[in-house]
C-alpha atoms as a PDB file:
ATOM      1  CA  UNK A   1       0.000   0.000   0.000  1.00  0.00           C
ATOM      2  CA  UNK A   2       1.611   3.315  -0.999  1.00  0.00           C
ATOM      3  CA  UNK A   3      -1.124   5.845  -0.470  1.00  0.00           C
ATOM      4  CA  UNK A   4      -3.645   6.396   1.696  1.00  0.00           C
ATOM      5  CA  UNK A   5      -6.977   8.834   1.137  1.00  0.00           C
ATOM      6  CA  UNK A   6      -7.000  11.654   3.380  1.00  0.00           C
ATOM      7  CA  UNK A   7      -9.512  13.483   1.035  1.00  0.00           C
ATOM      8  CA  UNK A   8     -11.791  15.845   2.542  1.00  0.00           C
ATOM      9  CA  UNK A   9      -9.375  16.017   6.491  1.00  0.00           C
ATOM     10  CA  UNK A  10      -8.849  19.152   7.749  1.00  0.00           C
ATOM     11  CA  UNK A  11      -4.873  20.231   6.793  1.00  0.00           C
ATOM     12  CA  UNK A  12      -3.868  19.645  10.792  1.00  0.00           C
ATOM     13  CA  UNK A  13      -5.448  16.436  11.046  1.00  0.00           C
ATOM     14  CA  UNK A  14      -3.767  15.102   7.222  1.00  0.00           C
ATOM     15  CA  UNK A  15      -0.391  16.665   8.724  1.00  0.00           C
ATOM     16  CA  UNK A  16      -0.452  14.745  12.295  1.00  0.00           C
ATOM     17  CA  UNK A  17      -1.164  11.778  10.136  1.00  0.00           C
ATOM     18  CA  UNK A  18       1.758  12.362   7.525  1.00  0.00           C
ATOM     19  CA  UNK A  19       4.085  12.656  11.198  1.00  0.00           C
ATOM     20  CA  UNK A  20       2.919   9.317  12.169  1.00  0.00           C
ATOM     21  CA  UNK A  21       3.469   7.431   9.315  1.00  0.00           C
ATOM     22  CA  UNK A  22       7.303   9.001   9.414  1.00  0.00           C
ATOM     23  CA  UNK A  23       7.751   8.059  12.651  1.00  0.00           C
ATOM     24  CA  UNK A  24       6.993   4.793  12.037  1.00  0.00           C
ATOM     25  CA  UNK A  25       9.168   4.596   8.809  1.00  0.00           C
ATOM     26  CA  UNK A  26      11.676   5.680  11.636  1.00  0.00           C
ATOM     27  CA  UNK A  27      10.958   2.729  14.157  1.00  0.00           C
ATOM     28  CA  UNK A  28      11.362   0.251  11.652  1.00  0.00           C
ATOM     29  CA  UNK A  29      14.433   1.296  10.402  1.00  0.00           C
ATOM     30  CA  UNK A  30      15.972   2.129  13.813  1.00  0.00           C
ATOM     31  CA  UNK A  31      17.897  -1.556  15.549  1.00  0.00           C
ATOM     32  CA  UNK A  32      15.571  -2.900  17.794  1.00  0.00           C
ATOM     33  CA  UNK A  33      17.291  -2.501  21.626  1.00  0.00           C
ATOM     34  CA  UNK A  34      18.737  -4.787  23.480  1.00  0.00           C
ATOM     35  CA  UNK A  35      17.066  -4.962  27.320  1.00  0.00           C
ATOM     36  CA  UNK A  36      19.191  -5.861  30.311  1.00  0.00           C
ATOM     37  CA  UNK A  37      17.930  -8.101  32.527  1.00  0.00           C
ATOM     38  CA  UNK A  38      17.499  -6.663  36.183  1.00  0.00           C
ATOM     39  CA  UNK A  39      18.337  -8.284  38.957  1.00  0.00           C
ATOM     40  CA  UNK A  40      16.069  -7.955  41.741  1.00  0.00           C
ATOM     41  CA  UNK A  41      16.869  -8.115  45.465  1.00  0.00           C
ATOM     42  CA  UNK A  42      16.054 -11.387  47.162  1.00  0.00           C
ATOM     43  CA  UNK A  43      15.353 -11.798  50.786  1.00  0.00           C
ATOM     44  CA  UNK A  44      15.331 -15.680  52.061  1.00  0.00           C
ATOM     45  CA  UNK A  45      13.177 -16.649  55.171  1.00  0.00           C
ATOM     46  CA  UNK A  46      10.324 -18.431  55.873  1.00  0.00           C
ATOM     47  CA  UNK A  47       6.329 -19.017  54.753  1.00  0.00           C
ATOM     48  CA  UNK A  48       4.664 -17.747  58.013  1.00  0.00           C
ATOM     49  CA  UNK A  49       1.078 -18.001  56.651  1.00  0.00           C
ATOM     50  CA  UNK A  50      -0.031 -18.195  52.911  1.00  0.00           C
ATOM     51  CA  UNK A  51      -1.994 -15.543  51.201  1.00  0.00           C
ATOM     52  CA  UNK A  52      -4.487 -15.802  48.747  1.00  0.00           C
ATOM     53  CA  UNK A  53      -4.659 -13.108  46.137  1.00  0.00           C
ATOM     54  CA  UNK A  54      -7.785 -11.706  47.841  1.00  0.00           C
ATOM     55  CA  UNK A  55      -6.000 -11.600  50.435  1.00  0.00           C
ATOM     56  CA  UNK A  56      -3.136  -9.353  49.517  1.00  0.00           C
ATOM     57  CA  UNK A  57      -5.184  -7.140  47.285  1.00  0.00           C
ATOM     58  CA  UNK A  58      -8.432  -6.864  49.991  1.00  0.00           C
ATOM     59  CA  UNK A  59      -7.309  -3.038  50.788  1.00  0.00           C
ATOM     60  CA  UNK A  60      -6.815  -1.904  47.120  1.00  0.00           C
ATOM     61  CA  UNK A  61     -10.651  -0.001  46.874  1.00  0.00           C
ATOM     62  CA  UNK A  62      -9.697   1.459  50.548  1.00  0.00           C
ATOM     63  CA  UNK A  63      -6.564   2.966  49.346  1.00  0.00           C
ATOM     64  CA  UNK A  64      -6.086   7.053  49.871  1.00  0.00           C
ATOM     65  CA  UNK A  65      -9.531   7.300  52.232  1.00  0.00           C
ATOM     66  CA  UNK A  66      -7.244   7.093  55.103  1.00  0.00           C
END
């Protein structure tokens, strides 16, 4: 596809559109990056009860009425 019809778009709208397409010409040219892993702290001790994910998340709705 090497067109597309903006006929009829106001000149702001066709112009945002013509700056999208670029910058996606641009990401697909550009080397995709490389992530490094992170390496997140670990603390090692012991199960004193188990949680259910009700549990942990009960207070979520209550948040900031404090």
């Amino acid at each position: 596809m090497r067109t597309i019809n903006i006929d009829g778009f106001p000149e702001p709208y066709a112009r945002a559109v013509e700056r999208m397409v670029e910058s996606l010409r641009q990401q697909l040219k550009a080397k995709p990056k490389t992530r490094k892993r992170v390496r997140l702290p670990v603390r090692h001790g012991k199960v004193l009860v188990e949680l259910t994910r009700e549990e942990i998340y009960r207070d979520v709705g209550r948040m900031g009425t404090d």
